[in-house]
Protein backbone atom coordinates (compact mmCIF):
# COMPACT_ATOMS: atom_id res chain seq x y z
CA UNK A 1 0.00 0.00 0.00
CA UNK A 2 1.43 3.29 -0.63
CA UNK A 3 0.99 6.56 1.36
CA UNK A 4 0.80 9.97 0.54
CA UNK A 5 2.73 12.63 1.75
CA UNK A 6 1.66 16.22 0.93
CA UNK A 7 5.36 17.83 1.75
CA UNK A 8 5.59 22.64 1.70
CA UNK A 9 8.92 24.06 1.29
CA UNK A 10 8.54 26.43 3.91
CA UNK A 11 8.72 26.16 7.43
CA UNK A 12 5.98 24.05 9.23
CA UNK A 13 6.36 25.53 12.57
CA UNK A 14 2.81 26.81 13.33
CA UNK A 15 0.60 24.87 11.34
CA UNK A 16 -2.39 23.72 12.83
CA UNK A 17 -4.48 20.08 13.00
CA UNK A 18 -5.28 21.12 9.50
CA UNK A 19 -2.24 18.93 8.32
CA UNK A 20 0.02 21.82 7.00
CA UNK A 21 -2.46 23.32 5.06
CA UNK A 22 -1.35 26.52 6.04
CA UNK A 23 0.92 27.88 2.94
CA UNK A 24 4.17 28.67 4.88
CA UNK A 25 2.88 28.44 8.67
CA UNK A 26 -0.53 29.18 10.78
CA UNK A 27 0.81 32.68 11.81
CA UNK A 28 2.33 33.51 8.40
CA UNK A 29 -0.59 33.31 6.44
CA UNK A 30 -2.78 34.87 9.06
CA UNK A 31 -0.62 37.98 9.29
CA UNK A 32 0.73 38.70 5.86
CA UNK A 33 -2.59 36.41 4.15
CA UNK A 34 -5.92 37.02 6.07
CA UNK A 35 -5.10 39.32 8.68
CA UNK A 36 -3.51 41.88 6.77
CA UNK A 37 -7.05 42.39 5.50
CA UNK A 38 -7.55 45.17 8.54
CA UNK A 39 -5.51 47.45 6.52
CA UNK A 40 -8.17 48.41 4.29
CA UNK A 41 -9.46 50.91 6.92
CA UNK A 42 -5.91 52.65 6.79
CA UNK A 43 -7.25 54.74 3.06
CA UNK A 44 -11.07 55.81 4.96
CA UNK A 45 -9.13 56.85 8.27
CA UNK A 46 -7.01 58.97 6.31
CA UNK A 47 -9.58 60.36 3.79
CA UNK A 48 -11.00 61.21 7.12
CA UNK A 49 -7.69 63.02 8.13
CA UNK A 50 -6.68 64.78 5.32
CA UNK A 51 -9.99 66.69 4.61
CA UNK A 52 -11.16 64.46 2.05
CA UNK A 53 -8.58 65.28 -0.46
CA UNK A 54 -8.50 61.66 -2.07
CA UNK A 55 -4.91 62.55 -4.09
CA UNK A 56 -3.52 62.30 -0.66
CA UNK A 57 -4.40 58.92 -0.16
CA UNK A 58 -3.49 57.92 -3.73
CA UNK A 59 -0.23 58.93 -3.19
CA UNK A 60 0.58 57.91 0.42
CA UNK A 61 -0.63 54.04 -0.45
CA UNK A 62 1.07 54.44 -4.05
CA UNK A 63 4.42 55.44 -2.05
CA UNK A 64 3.81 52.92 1.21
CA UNK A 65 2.47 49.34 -0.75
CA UNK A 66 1.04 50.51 -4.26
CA UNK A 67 3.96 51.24 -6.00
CA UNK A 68 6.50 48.53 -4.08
CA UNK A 69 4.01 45.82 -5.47
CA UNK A 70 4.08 46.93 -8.72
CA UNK A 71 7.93 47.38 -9.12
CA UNK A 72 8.57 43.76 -7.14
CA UNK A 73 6.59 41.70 -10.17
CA UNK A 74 9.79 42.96 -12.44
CA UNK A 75 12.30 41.12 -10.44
CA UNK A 76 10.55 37.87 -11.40
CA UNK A 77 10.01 38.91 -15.03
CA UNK A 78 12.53 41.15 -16.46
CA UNK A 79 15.04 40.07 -13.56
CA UNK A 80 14.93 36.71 -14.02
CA UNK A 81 16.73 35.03 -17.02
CA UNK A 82 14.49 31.86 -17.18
CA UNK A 83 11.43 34.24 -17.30
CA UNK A 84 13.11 36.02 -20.02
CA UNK A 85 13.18 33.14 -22.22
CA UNK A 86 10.19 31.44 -21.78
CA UNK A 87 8.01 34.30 -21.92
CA UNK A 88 9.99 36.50 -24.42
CA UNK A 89 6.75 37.72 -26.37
CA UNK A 90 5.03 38.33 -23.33
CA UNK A 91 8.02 41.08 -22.20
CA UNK A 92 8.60 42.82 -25.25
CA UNK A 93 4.72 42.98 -26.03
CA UNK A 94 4.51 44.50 -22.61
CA UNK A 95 6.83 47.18 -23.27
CA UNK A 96 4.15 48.87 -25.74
CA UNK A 97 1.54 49.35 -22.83
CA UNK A 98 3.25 52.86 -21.93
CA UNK A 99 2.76 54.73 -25.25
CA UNK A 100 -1.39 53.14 -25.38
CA UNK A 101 -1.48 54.47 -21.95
CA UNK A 102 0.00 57.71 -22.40
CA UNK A 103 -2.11 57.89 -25.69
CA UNK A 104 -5.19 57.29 -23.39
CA UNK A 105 -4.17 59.71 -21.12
CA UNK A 106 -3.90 62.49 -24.05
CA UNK A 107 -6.96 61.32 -26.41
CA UNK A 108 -9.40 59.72 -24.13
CA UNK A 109 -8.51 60.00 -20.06
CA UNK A 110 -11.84 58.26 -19.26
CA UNK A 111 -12.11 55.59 -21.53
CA UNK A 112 -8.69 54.56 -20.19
CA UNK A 113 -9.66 54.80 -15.97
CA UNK A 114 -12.36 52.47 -17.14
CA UNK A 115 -10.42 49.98 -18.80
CA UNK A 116 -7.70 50.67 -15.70
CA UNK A 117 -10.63 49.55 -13.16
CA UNK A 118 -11.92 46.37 -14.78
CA UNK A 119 -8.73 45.19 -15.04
CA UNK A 120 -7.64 45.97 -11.97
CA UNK A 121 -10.28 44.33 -10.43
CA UNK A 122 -9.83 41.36 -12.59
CA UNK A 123 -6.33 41.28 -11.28
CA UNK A 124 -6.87 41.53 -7.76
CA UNK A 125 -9.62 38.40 -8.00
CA UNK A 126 -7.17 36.75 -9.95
CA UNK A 127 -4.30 36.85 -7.14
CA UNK A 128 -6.86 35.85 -4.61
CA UNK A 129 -7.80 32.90 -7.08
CA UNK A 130 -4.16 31.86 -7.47
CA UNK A 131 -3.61 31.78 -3.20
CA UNK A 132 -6.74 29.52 -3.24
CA UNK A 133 -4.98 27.28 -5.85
CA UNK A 134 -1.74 27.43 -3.83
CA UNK A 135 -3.90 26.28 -0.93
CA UNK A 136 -5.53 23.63 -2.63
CA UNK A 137 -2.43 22.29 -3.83
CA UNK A 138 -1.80 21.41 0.35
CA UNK A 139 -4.23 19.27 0.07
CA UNK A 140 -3.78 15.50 0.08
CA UNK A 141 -6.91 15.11 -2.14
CA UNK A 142 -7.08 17.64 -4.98
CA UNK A 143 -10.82 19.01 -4.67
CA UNK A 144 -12.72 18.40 -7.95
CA UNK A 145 -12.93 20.85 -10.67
CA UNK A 146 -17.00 21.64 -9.91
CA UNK A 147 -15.54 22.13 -6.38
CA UNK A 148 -12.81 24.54 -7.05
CA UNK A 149 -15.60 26.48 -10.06
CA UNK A 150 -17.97 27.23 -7.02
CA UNK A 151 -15.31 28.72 -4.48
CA UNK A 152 -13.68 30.68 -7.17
CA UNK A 153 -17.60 31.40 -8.80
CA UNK A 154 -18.05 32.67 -5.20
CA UNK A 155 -14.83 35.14 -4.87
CA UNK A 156 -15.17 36.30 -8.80
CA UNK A 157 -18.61 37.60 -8.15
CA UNK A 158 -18.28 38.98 -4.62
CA UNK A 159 -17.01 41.86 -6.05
CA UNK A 160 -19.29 42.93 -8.81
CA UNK A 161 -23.17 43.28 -7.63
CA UNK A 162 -23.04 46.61 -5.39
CA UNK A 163 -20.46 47.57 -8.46
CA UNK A 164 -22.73 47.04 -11.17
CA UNK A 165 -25.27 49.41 -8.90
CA UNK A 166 -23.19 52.43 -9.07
CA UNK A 167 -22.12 51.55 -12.70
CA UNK A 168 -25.96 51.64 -14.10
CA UNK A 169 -26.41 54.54 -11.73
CA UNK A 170 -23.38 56.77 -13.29
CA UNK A 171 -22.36 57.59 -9.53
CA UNK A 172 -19.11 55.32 -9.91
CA UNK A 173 -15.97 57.85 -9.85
CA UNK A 174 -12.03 58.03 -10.47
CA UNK A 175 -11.14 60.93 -8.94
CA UNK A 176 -13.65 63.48 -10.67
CA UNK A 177 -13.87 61.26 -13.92
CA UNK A 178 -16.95 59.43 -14.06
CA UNK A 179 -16.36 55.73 -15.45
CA UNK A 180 -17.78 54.86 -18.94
CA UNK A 181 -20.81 52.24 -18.79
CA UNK A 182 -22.63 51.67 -21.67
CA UNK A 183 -26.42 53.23 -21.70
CA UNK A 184 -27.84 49.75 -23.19
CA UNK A 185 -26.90 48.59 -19.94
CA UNK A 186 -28.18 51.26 -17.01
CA UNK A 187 -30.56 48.74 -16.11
CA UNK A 188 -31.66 47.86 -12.72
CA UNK A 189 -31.80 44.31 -14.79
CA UNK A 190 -27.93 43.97 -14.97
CA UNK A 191 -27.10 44.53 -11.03
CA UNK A 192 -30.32 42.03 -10.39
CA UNK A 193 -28.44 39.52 -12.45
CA UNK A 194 -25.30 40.02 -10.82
CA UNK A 195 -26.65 39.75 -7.61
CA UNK A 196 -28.46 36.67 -8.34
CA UNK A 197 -25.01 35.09 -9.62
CA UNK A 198 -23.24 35.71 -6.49
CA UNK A 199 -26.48 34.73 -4.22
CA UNK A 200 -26.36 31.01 -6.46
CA UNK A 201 -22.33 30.32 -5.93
CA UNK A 202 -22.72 31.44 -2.39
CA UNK A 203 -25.61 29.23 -1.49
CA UNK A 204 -23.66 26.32 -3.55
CA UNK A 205 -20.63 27.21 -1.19
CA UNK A 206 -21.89 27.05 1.70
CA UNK A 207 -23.68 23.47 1.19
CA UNK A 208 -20.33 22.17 -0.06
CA UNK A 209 -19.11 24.04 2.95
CA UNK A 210 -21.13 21.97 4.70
CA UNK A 211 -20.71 18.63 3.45
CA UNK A 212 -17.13 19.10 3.54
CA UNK A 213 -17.15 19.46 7.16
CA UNK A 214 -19.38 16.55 7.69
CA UNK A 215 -16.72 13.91 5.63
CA UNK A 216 -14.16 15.46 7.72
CA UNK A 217 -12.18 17.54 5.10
CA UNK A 218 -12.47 21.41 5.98
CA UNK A 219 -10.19 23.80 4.96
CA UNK A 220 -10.14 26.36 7.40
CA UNK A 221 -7.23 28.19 5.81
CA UNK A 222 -9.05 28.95 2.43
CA UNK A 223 -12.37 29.31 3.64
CA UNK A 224 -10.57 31.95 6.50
CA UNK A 225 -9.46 33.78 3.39
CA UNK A 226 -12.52 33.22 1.51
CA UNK A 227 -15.26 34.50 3.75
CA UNK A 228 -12.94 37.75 4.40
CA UNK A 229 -12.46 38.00 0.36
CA UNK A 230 -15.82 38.16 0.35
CA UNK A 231 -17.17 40.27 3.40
CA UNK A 232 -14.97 42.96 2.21
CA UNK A 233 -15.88 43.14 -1.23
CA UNK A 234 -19.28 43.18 -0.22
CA UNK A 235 -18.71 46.23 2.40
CA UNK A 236 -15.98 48.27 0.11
CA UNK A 237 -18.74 47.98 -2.43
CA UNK A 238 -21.42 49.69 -0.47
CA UNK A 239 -19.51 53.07 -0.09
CA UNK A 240 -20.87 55.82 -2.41
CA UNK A 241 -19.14 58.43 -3.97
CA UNK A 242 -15.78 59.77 -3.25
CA UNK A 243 -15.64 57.12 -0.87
CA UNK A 244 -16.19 54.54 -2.95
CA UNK A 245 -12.55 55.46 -5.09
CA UNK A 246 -11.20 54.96 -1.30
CA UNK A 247 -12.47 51.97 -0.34
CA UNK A 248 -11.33 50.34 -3.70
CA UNK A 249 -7.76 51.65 -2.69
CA UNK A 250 -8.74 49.82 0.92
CA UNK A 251 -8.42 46.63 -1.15
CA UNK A 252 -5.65 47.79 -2.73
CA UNK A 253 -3.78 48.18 0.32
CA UNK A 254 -4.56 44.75 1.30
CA UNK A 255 -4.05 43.48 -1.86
CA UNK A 256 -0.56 45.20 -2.23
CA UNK A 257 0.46 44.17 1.40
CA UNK A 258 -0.43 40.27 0.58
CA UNK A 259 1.81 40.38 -2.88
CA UNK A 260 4.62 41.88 -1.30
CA UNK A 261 4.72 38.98 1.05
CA UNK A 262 3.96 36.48 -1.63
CA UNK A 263 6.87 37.77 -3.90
CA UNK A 264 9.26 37.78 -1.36
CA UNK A 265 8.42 34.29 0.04
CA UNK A 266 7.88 32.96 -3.09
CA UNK A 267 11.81 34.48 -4.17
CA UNK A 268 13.60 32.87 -1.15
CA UNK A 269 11.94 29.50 -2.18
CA UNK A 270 13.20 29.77 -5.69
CA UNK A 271 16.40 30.98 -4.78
CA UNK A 272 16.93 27.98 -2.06
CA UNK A 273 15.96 25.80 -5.09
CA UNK A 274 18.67 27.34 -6.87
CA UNK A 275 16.15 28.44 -9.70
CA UNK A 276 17.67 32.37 -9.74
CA UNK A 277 20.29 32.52 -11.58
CA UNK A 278 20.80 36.64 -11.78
CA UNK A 279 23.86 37.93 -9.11
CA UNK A 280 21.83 40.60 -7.72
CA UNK A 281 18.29 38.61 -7.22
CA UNK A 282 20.40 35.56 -5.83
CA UNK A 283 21.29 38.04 -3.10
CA UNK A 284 18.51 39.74 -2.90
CA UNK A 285 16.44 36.33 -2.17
CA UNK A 286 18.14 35.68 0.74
CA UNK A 287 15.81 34.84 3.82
CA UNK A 288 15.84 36.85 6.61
CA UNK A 289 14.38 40.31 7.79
CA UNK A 290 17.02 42.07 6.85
CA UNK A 291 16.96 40.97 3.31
CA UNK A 292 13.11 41.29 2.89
CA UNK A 293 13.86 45.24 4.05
CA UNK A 294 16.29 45.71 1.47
CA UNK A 295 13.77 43.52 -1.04
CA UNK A 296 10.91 46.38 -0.06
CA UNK A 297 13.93 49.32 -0.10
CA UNK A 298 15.30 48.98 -3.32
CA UNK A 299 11.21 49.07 -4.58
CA UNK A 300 10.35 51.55 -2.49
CA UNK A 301 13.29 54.03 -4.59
CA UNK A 302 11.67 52.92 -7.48
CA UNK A 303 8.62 54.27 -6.63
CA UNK A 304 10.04 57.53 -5.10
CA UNK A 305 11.61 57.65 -8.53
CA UNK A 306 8.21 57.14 -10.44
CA UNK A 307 6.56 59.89 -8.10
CA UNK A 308 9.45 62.43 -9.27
CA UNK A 309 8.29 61.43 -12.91
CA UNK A 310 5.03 62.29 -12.39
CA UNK A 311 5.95 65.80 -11.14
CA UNK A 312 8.09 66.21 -14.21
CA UNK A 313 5.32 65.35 -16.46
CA UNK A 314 2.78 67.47 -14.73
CA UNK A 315 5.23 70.30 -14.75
CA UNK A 316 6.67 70.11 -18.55
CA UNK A 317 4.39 68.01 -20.73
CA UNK A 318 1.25 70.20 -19.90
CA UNK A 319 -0.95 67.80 -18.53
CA UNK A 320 -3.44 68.04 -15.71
CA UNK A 321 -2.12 66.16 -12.24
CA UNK A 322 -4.50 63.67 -12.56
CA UNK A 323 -3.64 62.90 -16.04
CA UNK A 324 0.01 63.13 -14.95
CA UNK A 325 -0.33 61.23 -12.53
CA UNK A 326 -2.43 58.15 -14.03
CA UNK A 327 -0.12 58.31 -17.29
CA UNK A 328 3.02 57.22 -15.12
CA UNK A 329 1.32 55.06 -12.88
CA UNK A 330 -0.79 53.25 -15.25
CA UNK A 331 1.91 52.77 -17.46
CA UNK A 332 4.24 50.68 -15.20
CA UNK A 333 1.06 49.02 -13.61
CA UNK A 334 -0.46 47.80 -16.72
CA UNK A 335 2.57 46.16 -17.25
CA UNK A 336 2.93 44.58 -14.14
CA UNK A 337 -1.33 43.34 -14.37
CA UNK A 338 -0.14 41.50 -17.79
CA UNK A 339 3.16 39.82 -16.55
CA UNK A 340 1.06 38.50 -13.58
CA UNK A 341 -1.69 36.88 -15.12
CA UNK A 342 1.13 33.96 -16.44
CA UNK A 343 2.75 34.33 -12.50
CA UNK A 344 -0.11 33.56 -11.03
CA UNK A 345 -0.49 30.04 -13.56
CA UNK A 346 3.27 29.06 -11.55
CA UNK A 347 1.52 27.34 -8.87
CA UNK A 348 4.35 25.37 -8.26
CA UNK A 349 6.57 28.14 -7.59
CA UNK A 350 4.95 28.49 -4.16
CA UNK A 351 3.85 25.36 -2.87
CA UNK A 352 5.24 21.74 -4.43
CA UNK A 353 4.47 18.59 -3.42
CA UNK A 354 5.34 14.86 -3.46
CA UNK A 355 2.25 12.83 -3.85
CA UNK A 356 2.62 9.65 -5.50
CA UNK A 357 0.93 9.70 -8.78
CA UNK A 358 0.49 13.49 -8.93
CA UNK A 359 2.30 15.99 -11.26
């Protein structure tokens, strides 16, 4: 008879009776994972602070998590020389994004914050998507594919119904740009059907919820970091208004916080596998708190560096701030939502296994 062993390379230390389902340990993922969800109150506290001027806020996250995200994806792309040539068309197509943006910015500003928010939020599903793969991977059963369509059915749509509200209702704002909906669809008939999507995958969640818990195979992990996936959506949705630009960056925040900690986890694995081969990533890679600040500190200049190009575009090139500052930003972000949606495939970057009989 042969056994199955479900092996992480990161440290068990702190995982629970769950088996190691935890990624790297229990109080890993529930600080830099689940718990780092309270920072979404950080952009409405300061809103609050700064007399509602929301450009504050846009920059201070940009500067504290935003930006050090963003720059942190181009260490594993452009940094990496096995990236580089396996996913040569994807790099060197991605280098075009900055003159379509700063076309945008010039010819059409609002068609391009709309296309900027629905990918965006695509992106930020899509990481929380890839963390439930990465979980599902600990498992010594792989859950079937209707099981894994319902809990990521569940998190896709979370996001979308009080959305689609202040979409048909034209009260759904970018600063003081108003985002572009079609008028075909300004029907109460679209956020109904929305609504009715999410209601379905989270009543089919919760009975396989259920039933999972009765044959004695929870998650708790997952479903920690699904039900706060989806409480928040739900809640940052139901601001109005300015407020509603502020509780998206809320997400953002958490969203930028969790990558950071990802990227620099999922580094120190590959570079203990001896998978980096570049000097300067080898070195950076190396585990340790000390490492991980100069990891954040070297994308942290970056993004100083970025915020002094927006100042020289806004004072040169002629543009408003706004434009100046969503031409620069957009332009290195885009780039870093396209080289992520084939990171987020590498599953096995973050967790591997050694089950007999499995890939």
């Amino acid at each position: 008879m042969s056994t199955s062993v479900v092996t992480s390379p990161g440290p068990t230390r702190g995982d629970s009776s769950q088996n190691g389902l935890w990624l790297r340990s229990k109080p890993w993922d529930m600080c830099c994972l689940t718990g780092s969800s309270l920072f979404v109150v950080l952009p409405l506290l300061l809103y609050a602070q700064v007399g509602r001027a929301a450009i504050v806020v846009n920059l201070v996250v940009a500067g504290l998590v935003g930006g050090p995200h963003m720059y942190a994806t181009f260490f594993r792309t452009f940094g990496d020389s096995a990236f580089r040539r396996g996913y040569r068309v994807l790099l060197l197509s991605s280098l075009g994004i900055p003159a379509l943006v700063i076309a945008g910015a010039v010819w059409h500003f609002q068609l391009l914050l709309t296309l900027f928010f629905f990918w965006a939020s695509l992106h930020v599903l899509h990481q929380i998507v890839y963390i439930l793969a990465c979980y599902e991977r600990k498992q010594p059963q792989p859950p079937p594919p209707w099981s894994r369509a319902i809990d990521y059915a569940v998190v896709c749509s979370s996001l979308y119904p009080l959305a689609s509200y202040h979409l048909v209702h034209d009260t759904f704002y970018i600063g003081t740009t108003p985002l572009l909906y079609p008028e075909a669809l300004k029907t109460p008939i679209v956020y109904y059907a929305t609504t009715s999507v999410f209601a379905l995958a989270f009543l089919l969640f919760l009975v396989k919820t259920a039933c999972d818990i009765w044959r004695g195979r929870p998650h708790y992990p997952k479903w920690l970091l699904m039900g706060t996936t989806i409480g928040l959506a739900l809640l940052m949705t139901s601001y109005s208004g300015a407020r509603l630009e502020i509780a998206f960056q809320g997400l953002n925040t958490w969203h930028s916080f969790q990558y950071l900690a990802l990227t620099w986890y999922i580094n120190t694995l590959r570079q203990q596998r001896g998978e980096i081969r570049t000097p300067f990533m080898r070195w950076l890679s190396q585990p340790g708190v000390r490492r991980f600040g100069c990891f954040y500190g070297v994308n942290a200049l970056l993004t100083l560096g970025a915020l002094g190009l927006i100042g020289a575009v806004y004072q040169f090139v002629g543009l408003s701030f706004e434009q100046s500052y969503y031409s620069v930003v957009l332009s290195f972000l885009l780039m870093h939502y396209s080289h992520d949606h084939v990171l987020f495939t590498r599953v096995g970057d973050l967790v591997r296994h050694a089950q007999q009989g499995r890939v």
